[in-house]
Protein backbone atom coordinates (compact mmCIF):
# COMPACT_ATOMS: atom_id res chain seq x y z
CA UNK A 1 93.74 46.80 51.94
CA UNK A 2 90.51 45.24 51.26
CA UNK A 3 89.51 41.76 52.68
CA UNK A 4 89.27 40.36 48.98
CA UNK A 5 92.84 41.58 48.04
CA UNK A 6 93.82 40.25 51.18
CA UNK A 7 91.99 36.80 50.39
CA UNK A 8 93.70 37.11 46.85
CA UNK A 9 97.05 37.31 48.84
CA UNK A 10 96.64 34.56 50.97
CA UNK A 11 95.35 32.34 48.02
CA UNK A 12 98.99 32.82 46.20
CA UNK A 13 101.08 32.26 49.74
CA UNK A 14 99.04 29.16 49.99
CA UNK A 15 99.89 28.19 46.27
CA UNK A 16 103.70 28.95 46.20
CA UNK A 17 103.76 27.64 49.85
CA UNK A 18 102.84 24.04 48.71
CA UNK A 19 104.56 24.66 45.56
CA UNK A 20 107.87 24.38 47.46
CA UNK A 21 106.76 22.31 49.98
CA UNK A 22 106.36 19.22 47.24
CA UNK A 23 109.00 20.27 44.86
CA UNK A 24 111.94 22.57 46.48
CA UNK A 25 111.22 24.83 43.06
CA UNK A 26 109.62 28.47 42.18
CA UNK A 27 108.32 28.77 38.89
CA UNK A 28 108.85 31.72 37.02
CA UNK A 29 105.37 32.48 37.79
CA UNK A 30 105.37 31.85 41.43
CA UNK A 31 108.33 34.15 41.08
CA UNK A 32 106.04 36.82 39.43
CA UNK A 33 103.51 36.60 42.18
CA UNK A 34 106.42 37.45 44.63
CA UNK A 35 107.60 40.16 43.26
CA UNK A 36 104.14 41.52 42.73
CA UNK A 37 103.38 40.71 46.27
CA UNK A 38 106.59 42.59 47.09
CA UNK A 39 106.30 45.30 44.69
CA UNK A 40 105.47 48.28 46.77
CA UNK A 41 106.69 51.75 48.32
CA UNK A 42 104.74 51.21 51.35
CA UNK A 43 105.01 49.21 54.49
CA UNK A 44 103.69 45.98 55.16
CA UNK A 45 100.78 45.37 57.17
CA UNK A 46 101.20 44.14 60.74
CA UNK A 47 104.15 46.68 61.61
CA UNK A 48 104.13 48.74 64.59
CA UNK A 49 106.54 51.45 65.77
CA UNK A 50 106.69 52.12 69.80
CA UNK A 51 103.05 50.41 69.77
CA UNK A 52 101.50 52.69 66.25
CA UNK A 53 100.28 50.96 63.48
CA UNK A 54 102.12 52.31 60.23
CA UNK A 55 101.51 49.47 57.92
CA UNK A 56 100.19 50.76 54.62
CA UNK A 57 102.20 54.72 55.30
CA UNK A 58 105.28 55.56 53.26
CA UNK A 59 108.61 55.95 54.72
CA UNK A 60 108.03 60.09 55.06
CA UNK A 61 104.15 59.37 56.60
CA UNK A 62 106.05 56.87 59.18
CA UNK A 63 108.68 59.27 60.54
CA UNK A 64 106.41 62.09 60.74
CA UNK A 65 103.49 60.10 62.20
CA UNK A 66 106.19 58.21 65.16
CA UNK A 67 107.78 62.47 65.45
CA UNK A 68 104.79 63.75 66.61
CA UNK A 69 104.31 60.95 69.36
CA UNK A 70 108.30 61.45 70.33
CA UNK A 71 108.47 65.38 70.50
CA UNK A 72 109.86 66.54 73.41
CA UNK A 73 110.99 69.95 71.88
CA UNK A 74 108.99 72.03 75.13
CA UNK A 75 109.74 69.38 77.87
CA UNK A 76 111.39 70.46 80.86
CA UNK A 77 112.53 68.98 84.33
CA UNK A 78 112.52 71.77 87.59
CA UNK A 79 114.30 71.03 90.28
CA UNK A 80 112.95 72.96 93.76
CA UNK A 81 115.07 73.48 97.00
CA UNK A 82 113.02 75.60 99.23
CA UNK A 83 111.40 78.67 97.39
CA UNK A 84 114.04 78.65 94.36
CA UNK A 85 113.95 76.44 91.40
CA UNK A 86 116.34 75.70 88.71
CA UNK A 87 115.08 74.04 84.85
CA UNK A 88 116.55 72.15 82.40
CA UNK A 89 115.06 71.85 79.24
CA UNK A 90 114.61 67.95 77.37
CA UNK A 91 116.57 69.67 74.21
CA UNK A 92 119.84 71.16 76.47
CA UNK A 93 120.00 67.80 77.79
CA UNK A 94 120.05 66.82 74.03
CA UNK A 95 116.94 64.42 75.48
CA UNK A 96 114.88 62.29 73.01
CA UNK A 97 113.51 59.05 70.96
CA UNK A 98 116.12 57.84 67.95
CA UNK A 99 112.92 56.59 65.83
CA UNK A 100 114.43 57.20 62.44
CA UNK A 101 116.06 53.92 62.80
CA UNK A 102 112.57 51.88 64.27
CA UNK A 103 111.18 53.19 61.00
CA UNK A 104 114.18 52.45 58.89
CA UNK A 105 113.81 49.26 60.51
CA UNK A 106 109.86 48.83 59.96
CA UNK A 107 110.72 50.10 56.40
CA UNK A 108 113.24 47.69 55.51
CA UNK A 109 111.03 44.84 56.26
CA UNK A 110 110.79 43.09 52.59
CA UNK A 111 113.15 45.10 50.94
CA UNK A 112 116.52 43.64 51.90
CA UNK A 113 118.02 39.77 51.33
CA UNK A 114 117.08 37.48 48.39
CA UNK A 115 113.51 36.99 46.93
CA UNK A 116 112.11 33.90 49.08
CA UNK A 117 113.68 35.39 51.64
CA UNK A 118 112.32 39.07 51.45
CA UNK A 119 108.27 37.39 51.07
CA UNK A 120 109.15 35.23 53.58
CA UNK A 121 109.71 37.86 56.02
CA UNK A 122 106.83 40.59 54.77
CA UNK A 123 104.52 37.53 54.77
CA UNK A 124 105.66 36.37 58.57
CA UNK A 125 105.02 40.17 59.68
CA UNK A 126 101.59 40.78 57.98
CA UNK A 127 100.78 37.35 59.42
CA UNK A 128 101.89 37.38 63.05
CA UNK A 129 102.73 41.16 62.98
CA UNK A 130 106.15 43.11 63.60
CA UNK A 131 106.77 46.08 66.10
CA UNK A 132 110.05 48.19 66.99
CA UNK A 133 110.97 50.01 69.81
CA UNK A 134 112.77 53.71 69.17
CA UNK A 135 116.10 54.27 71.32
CA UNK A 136 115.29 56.92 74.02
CA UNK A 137 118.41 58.90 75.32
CA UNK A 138 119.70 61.69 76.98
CA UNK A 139 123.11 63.36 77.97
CA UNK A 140 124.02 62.31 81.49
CA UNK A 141 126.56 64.30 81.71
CA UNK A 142 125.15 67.79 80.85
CA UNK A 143 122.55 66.25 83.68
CA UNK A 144 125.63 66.10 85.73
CA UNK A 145 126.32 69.71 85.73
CA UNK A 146 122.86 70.69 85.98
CA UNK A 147 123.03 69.48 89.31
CA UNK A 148 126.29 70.39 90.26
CA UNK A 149 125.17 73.82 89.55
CA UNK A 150 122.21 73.94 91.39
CA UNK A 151 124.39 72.61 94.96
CA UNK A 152 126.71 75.54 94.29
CA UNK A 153 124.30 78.21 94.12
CA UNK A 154 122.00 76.20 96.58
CA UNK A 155 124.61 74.94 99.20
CA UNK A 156 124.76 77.52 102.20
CA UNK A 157 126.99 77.38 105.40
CA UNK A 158 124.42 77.91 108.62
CA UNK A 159 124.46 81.31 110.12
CA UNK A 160 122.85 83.21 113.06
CA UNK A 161 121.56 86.29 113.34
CA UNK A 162 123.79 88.78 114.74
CA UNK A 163 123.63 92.39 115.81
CA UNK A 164 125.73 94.64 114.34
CA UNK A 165 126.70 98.47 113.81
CA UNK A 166 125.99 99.96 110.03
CA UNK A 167 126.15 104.20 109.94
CA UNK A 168 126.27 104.21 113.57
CA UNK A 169 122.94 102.50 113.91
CA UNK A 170 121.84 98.85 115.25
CA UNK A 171 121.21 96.63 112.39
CA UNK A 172 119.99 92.82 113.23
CA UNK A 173 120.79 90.69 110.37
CA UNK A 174 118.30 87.43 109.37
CA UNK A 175 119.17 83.90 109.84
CA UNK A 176 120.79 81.48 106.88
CA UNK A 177 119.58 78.09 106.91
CA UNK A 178 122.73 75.81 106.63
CA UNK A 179 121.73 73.74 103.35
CA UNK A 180 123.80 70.79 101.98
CA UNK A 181 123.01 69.49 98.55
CA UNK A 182 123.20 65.53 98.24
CA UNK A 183 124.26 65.49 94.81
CA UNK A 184 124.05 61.55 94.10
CA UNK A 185 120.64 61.18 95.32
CA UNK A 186 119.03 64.40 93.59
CA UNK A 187 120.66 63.50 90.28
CA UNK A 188 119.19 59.84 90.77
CA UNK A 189 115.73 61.97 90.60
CA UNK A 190 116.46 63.99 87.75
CA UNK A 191 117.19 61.06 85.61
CA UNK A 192 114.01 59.38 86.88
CA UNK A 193 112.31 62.43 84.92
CA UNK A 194 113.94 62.11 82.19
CA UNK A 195 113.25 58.43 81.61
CA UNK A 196 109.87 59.02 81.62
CA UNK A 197 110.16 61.81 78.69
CA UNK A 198 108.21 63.81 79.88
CA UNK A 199 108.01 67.15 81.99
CA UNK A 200 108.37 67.07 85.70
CA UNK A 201 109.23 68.69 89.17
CA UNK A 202 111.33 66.94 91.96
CA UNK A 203 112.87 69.10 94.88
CA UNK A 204 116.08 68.18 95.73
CA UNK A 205 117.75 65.73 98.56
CA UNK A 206 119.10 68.06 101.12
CA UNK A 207 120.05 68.55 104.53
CA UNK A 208 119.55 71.07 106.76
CA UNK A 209 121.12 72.93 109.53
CA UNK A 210 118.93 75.15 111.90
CA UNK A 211 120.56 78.00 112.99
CA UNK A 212 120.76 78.48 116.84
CA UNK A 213 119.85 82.64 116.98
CA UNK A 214 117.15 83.09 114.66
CA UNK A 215 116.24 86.98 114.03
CA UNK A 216 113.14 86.56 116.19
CA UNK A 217 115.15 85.98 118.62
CA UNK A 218 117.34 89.30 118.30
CA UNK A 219 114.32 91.29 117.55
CA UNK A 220 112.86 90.34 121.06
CA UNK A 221 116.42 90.98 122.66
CA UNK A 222 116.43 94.28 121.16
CA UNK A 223 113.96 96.40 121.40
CA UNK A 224 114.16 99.84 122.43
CA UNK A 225 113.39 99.82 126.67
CA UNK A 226 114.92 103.53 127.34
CA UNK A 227 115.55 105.94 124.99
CA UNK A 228 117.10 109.84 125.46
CA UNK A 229 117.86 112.69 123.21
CA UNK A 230 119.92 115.80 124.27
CA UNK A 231 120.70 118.54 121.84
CA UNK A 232 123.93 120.89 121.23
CA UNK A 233 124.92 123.87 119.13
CA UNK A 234 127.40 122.41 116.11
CA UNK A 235 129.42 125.61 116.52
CA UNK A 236 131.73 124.38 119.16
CA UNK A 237 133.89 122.16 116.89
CA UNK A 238 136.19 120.51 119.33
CA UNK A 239 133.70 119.56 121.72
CA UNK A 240 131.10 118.14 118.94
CA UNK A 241 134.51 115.92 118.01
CA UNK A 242 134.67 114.98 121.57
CA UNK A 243 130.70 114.09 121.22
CA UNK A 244 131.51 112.29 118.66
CA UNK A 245 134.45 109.99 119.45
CA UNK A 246 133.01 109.60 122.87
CA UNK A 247 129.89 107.93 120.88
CA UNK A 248 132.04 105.62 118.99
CA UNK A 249 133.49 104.27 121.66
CA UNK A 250 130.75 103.17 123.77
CA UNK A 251 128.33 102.23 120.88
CA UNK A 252 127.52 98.68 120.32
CA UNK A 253 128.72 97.86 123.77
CA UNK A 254 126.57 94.85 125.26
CA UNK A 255 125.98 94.02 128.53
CA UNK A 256 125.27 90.60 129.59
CA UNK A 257 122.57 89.53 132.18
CA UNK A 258 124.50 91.24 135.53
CA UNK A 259 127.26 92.74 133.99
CA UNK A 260 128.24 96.34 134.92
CA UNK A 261 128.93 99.19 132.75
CA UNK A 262 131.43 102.11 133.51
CA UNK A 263 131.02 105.15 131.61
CA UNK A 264 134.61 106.23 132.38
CA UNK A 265 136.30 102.73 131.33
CA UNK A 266 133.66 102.85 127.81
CA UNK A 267 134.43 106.51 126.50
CA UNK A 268 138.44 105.74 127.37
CA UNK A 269 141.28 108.12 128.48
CA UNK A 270 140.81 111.54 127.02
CA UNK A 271 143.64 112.15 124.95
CA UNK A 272 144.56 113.19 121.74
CA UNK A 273 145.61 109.78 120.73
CA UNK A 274 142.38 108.17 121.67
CA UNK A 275 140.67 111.33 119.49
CA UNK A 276 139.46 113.63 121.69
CA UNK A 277 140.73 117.60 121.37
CA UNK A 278 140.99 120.59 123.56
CA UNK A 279 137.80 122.04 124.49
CA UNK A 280 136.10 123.50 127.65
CA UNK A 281 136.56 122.29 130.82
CA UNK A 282 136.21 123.77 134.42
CA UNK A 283 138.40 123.69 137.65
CA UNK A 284 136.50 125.22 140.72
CA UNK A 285 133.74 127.11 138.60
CA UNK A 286 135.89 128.54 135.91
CA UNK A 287 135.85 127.70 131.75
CA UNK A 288 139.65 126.55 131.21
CA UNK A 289 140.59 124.60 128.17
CA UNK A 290 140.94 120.85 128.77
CA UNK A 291 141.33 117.80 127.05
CA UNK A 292 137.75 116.06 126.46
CA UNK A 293 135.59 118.80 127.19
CA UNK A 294 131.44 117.79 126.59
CA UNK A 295 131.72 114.37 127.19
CA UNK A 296 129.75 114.11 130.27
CA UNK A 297 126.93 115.07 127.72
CA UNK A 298 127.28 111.36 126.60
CA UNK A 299 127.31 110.34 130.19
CA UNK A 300 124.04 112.38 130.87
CA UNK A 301 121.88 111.33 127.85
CA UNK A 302 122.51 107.72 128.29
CA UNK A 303 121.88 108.25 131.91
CA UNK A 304 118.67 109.30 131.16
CA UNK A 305 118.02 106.60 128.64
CA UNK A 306 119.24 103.84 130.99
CA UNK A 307 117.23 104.97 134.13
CA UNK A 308 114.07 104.79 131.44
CA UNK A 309 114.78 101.31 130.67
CA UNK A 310 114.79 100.86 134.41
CA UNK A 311 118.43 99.35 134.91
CA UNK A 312 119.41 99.25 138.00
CA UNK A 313 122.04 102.85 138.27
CA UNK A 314 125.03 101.69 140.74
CA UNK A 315 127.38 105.11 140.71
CA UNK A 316 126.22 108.42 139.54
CA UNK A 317 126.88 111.77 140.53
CA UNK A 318 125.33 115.14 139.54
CA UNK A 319 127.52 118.26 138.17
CA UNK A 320 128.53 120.60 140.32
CA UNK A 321 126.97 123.04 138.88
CA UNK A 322 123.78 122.85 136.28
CA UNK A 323 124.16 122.36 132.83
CA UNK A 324 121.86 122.97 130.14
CA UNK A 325 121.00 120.23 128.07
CA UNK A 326 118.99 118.74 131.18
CA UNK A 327 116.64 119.51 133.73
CA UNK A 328 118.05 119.94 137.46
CA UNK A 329 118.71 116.72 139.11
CA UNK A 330 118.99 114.60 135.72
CA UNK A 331 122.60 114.75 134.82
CA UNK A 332 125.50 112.53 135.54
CA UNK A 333 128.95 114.07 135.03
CA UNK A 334 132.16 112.27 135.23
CA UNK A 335 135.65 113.43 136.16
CA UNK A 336 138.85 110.78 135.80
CA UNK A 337 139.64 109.25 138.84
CA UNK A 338 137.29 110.59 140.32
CA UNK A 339 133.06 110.69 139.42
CA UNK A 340 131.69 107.77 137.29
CA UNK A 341 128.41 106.61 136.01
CA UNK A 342 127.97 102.94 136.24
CA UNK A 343 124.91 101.20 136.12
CA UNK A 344 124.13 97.20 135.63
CA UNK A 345 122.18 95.06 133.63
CA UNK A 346 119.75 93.81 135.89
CA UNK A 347 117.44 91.72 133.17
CA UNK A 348 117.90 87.95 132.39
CA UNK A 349 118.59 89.26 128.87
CA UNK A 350 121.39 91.13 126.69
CA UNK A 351 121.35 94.77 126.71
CA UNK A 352 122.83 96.88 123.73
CA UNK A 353 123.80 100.29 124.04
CA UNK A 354 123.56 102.49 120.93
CA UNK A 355 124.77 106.25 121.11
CA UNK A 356 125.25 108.53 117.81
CA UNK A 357 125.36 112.10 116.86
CA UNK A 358 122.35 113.16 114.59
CA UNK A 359 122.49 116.60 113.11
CA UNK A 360 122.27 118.77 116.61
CA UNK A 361 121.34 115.78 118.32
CA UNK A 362 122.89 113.10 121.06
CA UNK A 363 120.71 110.37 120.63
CA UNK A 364 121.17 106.96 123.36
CA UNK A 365 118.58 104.33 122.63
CA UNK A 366 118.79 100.87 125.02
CA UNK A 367 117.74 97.35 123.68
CA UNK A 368 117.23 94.90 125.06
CA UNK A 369 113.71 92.67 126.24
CA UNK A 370 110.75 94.91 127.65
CA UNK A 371 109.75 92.57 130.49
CA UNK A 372 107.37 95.27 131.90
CA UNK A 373 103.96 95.20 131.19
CA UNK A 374 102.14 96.51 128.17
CA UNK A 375 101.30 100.45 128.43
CA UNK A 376 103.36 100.99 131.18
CA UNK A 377 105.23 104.20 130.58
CA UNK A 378 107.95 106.11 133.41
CA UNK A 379 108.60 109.72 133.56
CA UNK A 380 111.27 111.55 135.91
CA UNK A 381 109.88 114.86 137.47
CA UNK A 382 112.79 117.15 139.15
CA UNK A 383 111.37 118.85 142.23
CA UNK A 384 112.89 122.06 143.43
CA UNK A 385 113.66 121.80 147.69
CA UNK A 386 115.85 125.17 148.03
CA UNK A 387 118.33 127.55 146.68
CA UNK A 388 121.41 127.99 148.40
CA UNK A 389 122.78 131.60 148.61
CA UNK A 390 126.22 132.21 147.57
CA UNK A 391 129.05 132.40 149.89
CA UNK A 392 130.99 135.33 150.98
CA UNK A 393 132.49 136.59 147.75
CA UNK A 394 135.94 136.20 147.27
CA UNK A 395 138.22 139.17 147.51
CA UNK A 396 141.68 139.98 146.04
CA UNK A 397 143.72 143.13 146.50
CA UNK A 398 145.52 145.18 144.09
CA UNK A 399 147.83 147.35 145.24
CA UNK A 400 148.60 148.88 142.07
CA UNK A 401 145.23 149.95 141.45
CA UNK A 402 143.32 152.95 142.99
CA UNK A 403 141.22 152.63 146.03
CA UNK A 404 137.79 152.44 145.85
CA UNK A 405 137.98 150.68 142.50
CA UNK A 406 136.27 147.74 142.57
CA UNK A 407 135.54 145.12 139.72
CA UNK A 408 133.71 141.40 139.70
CA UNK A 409 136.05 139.10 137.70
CA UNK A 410 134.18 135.99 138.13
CA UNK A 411 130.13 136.48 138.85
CA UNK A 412 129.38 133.12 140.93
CA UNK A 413 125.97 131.49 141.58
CA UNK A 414 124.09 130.86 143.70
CA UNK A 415 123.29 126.70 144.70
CA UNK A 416 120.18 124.27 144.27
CA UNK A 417 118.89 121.46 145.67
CA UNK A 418 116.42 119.03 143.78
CA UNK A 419 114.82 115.82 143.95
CA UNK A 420 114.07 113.71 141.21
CA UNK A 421 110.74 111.33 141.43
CA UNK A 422 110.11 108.50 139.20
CA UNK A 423 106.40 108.28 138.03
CA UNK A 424 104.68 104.81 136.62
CA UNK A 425 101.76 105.47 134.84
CA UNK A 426 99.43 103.12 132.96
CA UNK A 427 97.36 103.63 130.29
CA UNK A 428 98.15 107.49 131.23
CA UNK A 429 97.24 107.01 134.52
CA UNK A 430 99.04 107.84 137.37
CA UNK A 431 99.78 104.61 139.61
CA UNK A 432 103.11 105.51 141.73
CA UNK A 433 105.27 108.38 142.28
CA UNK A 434 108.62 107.58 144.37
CA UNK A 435 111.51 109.48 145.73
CA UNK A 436 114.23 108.33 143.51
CA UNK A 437 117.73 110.90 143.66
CA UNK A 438 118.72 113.71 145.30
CA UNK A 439 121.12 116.43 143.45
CA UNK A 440 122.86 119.59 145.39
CA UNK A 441 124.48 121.92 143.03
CA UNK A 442 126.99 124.23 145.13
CA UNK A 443 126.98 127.64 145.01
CA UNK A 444 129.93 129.89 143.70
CA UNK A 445 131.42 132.94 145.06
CA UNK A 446 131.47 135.95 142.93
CA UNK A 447 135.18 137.09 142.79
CA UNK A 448 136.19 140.43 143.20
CA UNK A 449 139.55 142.72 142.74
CA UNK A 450 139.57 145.77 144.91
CA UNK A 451 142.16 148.29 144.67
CA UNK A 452 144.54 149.26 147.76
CA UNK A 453 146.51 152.23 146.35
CA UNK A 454 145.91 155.28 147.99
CA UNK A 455 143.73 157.78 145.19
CA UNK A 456 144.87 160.96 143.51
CA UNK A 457 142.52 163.92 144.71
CA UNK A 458 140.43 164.35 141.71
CA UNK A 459 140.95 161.07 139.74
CA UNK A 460 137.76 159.06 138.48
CA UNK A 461 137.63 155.66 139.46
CA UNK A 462 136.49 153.94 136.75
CA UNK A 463 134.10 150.29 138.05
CA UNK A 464 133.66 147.91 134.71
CA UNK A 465 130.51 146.82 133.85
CA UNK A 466 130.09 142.97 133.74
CA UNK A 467 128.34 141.13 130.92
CA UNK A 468 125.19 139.92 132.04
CA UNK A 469 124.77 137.48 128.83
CA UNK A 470 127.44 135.66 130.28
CA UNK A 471 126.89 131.78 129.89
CA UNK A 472 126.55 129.89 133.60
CA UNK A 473 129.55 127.63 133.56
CA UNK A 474 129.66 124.71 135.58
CA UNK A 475 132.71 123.22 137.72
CA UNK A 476 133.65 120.78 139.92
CA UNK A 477 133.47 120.67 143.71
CA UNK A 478 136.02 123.55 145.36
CA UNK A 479 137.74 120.34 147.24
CA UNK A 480 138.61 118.13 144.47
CA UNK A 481 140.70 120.22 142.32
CA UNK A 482 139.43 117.88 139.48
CA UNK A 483 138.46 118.53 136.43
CA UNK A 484 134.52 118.10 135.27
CA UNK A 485 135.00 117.81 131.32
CA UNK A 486 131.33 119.60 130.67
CA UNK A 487 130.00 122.95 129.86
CA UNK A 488 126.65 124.57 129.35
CA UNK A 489 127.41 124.75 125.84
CA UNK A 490 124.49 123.05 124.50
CA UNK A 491 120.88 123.12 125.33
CA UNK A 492 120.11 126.84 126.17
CA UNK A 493 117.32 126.77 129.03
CA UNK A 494 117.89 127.74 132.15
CA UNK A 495 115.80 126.90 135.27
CA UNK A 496 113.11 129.23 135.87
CA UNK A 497 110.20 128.94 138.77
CA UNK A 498 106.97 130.13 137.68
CA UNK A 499 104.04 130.59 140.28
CA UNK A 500 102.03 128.16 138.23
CA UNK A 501 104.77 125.40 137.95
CA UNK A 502 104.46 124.55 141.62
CA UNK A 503 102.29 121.14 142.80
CA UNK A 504 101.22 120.22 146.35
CA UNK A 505 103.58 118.09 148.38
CA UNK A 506 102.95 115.82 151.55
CA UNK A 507 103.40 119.09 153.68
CA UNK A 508 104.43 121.56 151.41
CA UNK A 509 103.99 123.54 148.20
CA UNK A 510 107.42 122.78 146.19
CA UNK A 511 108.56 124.15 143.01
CA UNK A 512 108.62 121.89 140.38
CA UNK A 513 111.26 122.11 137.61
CA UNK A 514 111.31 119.83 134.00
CA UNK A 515 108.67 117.11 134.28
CA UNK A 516 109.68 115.20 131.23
């Protein structure tokens, strides 16, 4: 509007002003000027909506002008706990400005009541102005869920780290953080956002619960200090289910700080009802079937793997005769009742035993915390001291055979004795070597049947060969009468002394059999 029209307007309010003042009448002219004055399909001067000028824009030109400052189509609040977030959009939470009716309002200004009173009001708001507000809302209760929704996914009950079995193997689980959603308090902070209109991020109110094992924690309790691997032929099928029942059972066992383990109490009675089956076993040098045979291959490997983790061994005792799946001197058999292997945890620490079949392989791995230094590794190296020839052989008559026949049932051995030395080296270096067990393997009388009955003249006596392929099979001491549940079955090599495997003692030259 220009300043003259406006002039030209004031001129006339002045005029029908003082008109009524003096006389309490309209004219039907003054009445003309009015409705000229009021004549329009615009808004009046002077009127605001939510602080914009839209005098002088049509109803349509208002409500598109005040949309575009209310749009809150893209708005968003996120809500953070930790490293996950959760959004709600301004349009789910059916958020925005009502200001239809502000411009309904604004429009209406001058268009509703009697004449006098319709100028009177577009005259008051082009004078002194007019503004309206637009009514800003949201759904508090689809806020409400929003919220609730993000404590039950977020909400989590505090948990340590534990060690557990999965597929035989040692699996060490990470730490939950106990969190606890204050639902009051975050939704106070989500409605904050919203009152502003616009986008924003809060994290949630929340408590938290430290757990008291953290992973860390495991990880450094379990490591691998000693580890040993024997291997066996997967022909034998009873004893590789005694290998492998005898492994479940002593798996996962953990020792604490001074506890003592017993291999005899961990693998459990053999007996078909704990699992185990028939296989070989040997009374006084001889292969009978027994129940449990090849366990003492368990015993042996995670011998070997505890006395490289440097536990301190309390009971151990060697076979009675050699087996195969170890060097001299490094096995540890058991026999009910009466030979154990025992050894204690002598760290300030947790130790887990793990023991599993793999393919052809007895594997024993102990965790627990290395407290030795850095690049410190030990090896075991089994010395040879002497053989031990075989006693007189044992003889038995047969009267209903021929003399001069003679035939070796049983071919015996002869005995061994070895000393095992630990060696420390570090960096690869050799810094100690020390006596650390002593092993005798007995020897075994060949047995022989001889016949008594006096000859024919002229009859052949006929002397079977014996099989020289025959496996050595081990037994248990010639007192005992017990039972050794272990064969050779299994690792294949057999102690040999070469003139080069020989190294120079204190005040000897000594064979020396599988350094490891």
């Amino acid at each position: 509007m220009t300043a003259k029209v406006f002039i030209k307007r004031i001129v006339i309010l002045i005029s029908i002003v003082a008109v009524i003042l003096l006389c309490g009448c309209t004219s039907e002219e003054e009445i003309a000027m009015m409705e000229e004055y009021l004549n329009r399909d615009t808004i009046f001067n002077g009127i605001s909506v939510d602080g914009v000028d839209i005098g002088g824009l049509g109803y349509d030109e208002a409500l598109a002008k005040i949309g575009e400052l209310h749009d809150t189509g893209e708005e968003t609040v996120t809500v953070t706990v930790e490293d996950k977030e959760w959004t709600l959009t301004f349009e789910d939470a059916d958020a925005g400005y009502d200001y239809r009716a502000a411009v309904d309002e604004a429009f209406g200004i001058g268009r509703e009541g009697d004449l006098k009173d319709r100028y009177k009001k577009a005259v008051k708001a082009e004078e002194e102005g007019a503004s309206f507000l637009s009514v800003y809302s949201y759904n508090e209760e689809v806020v409400k869920d929003f919220v609730n929704d993000i404590k039950a996914e977020a909400d989590a009950a505090c948990k340590d780290s534990v060690v557990s079995k999965e597929n035989e193997r040692l699996i060490i689980t990470d730490e939950i953080y106990g969190i606890n959603i204050d639902e009051e308090a975050t939704f106070d902070l989500v409605k904050a956002v919203f009152d502003t209109g616009r986008s924003g991020r809060v994290e949630a109110v929340y408590s938290v619960e430290e757990p008291a094992v953290k992973k860390a924690d495991n990880e450094k309790y379990y490591t691998i200090i000693g580890s040993y691997t024997t291997t066996f032929s997967r022909g034998y099928i009873n004893r590789n289910i005694n290998l492998d029942v005898g492994c479940k059972y002593i798996n996962g066992t953990v020792l604490q700080p001074g506890e003592e383990f017993s291999m005899a109490e961990g693998l459990r009675e053999q007996t078909y009802e704990n699992g185990y089956r028939n296989a070989a076993v040997f009374v006084n040098g001889k292969s009978e079937d027994g129940m449990g045979g090849g366990v003492c291959q368990i015993s042996t490997t995670v011998y070997n793997a505890v006395i490289r983790a440097e536990l301190e061994v309390t009971e151990r005792f060697n076979h009675s005769v050699p087996v195969g799946y170890v060097p001299l001197g490094l096995d540890a058999a058991i026999a009910e009742g009466y030979k154990d292997f025992k050894f204690i945890n002598n760290t300030d620490y947790p130790v887990y035993i793990e023991a599993y079949i793999d393919d052809n392989m007895l594997v024993s791995n102990i965790y627990g915390v290395e407290i030795h230094d850095q690049g410190r590794e030990v090896e075991f190296q089994s010395v040879y001291i002497s053989s031990v020839p075989k006693p007189a052989e044992k003889v038995t008559e047969d009267p209903e055979l021929d003399e001069g026949y003679r035939e070796v049932t049983y071919e015996g051995s002869i005995g061994h004795i070895v000393e095992v030395y630990k060696r420390v080296l570090m960096g690869g270096e050799l810094v100690s070597r020390e006596f650390f067990s002593k092993s005798s393997y007995r020897p075994v009388p060949d047995e022989v049947t001889v016949g008594t009955k006096p000859a024919s003249g002229g009859v052949e006596v006929v002397i079977p060969s014996v099989d020289e392929d025959e496996p050595v099979i081990e037994d248990e001491d010639e007192t005992s009468g017990l039972v050794e549940t272990e064969s050779t079955y299994g690792n294949t090599d057999e102690f040999t002394e070469n003139e080069e495997d020989y190294v120079i003692g204190e005040d000897e030259v000594i064979p020396v059999i599988g350094i490891e």
